[in-house]
C-alpha atoms as a PDB file:
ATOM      1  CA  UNK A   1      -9.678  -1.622  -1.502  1.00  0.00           C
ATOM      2  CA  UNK A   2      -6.636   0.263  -2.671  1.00  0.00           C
ATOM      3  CA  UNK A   3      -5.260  -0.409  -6.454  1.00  0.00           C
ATOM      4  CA  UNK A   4      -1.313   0.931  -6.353  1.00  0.00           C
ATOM      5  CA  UNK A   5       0.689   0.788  -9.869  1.00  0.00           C
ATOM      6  CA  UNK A   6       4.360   2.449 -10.061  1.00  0.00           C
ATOM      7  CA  UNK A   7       4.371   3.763 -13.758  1.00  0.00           C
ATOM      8  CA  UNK A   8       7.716   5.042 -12.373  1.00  0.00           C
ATOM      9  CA  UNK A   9      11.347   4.285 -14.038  1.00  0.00           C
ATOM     10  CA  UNK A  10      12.342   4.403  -9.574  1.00  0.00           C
ATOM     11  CA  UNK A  11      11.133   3.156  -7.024  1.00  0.00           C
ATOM     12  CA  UNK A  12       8.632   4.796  -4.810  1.00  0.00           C
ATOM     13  CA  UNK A  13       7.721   5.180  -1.113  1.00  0.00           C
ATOM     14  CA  UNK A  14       4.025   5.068  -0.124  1.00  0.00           C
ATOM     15  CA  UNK A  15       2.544   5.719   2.831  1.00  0.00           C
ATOM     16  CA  UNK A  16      -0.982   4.827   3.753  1.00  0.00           C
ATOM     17  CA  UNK A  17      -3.025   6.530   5.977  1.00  0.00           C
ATOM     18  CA  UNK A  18      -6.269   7.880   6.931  1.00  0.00           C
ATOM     19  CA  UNK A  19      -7.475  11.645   6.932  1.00  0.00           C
ATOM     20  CA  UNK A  20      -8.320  11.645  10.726  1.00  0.00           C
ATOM     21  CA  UNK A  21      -5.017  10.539  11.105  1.00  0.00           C
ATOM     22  CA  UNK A  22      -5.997   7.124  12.581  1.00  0.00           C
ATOM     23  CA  UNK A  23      -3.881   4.032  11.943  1.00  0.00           C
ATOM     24  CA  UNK A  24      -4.862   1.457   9.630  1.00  0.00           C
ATOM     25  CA  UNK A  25      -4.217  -2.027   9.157  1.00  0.00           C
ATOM     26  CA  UNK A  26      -3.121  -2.917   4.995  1.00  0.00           C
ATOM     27  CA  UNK A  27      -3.073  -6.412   3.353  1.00  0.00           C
ATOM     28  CA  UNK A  28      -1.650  -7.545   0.297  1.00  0.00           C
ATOM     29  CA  UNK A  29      -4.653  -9.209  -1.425  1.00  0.00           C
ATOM     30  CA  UNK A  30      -2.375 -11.613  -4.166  1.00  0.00           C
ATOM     31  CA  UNK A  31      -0.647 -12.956  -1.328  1.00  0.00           C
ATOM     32  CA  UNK A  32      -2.629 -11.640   2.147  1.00  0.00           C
ATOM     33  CA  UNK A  33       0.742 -10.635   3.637  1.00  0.00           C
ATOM     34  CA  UNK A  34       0.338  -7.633   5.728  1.00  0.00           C
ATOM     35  CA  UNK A  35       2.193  -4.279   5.083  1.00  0.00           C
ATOM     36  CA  UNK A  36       3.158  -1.715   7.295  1.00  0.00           C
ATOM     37  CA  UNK A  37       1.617   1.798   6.637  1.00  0.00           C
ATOM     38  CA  UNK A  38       4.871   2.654   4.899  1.00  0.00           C
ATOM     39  CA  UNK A  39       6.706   0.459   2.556  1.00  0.00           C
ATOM     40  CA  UNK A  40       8.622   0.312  -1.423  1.00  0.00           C
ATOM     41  CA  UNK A  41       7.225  -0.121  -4.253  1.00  0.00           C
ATOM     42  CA  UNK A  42       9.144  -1.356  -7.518  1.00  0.00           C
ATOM     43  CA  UNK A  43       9.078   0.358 -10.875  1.00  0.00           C
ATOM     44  CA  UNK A  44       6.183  -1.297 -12.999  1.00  0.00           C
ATOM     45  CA  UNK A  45       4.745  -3.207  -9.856  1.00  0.00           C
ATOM     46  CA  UNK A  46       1.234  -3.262  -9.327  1.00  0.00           C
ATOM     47  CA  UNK A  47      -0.596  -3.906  -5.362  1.00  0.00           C
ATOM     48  CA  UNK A  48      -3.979  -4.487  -4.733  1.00  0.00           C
ATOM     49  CA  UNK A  49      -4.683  -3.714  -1.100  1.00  0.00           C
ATOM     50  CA  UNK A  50      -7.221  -4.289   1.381  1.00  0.00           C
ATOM     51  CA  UNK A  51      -7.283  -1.249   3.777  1.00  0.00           C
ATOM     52  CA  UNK A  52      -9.141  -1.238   7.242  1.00  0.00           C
ATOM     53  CA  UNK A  53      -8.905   1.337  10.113  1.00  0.00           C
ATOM     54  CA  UNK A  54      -7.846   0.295  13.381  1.00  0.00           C
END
């Protein structure tokens, strides 16, 4: 589980990923979309992410 909050006055770019290297498959847990390993983030908006490997 993965807690992400942008304290930011910008947006920011995230990118998720393992220290092997290895891929890994993210869901949103508020709405259990999935994300890809990259994505936007807003200013002031907070994710709560389930992270597995692949």
């Amino acid at each position: 589980m993965v807690n992400i909050l942008n304290v930011g006055h910008n947006k920011a770019n995230i990118e998720l990923t393992l220290a092997n290297g290895k891929s890994v498959d993210i869901t949103d847990m508020m709405t259990s979309n999935p994300l890809e390993t990259r994505f936007e983030i807003a200013s002031e908006q907070v994710l709560l992410l389930e992270v597995t490997p692949k």
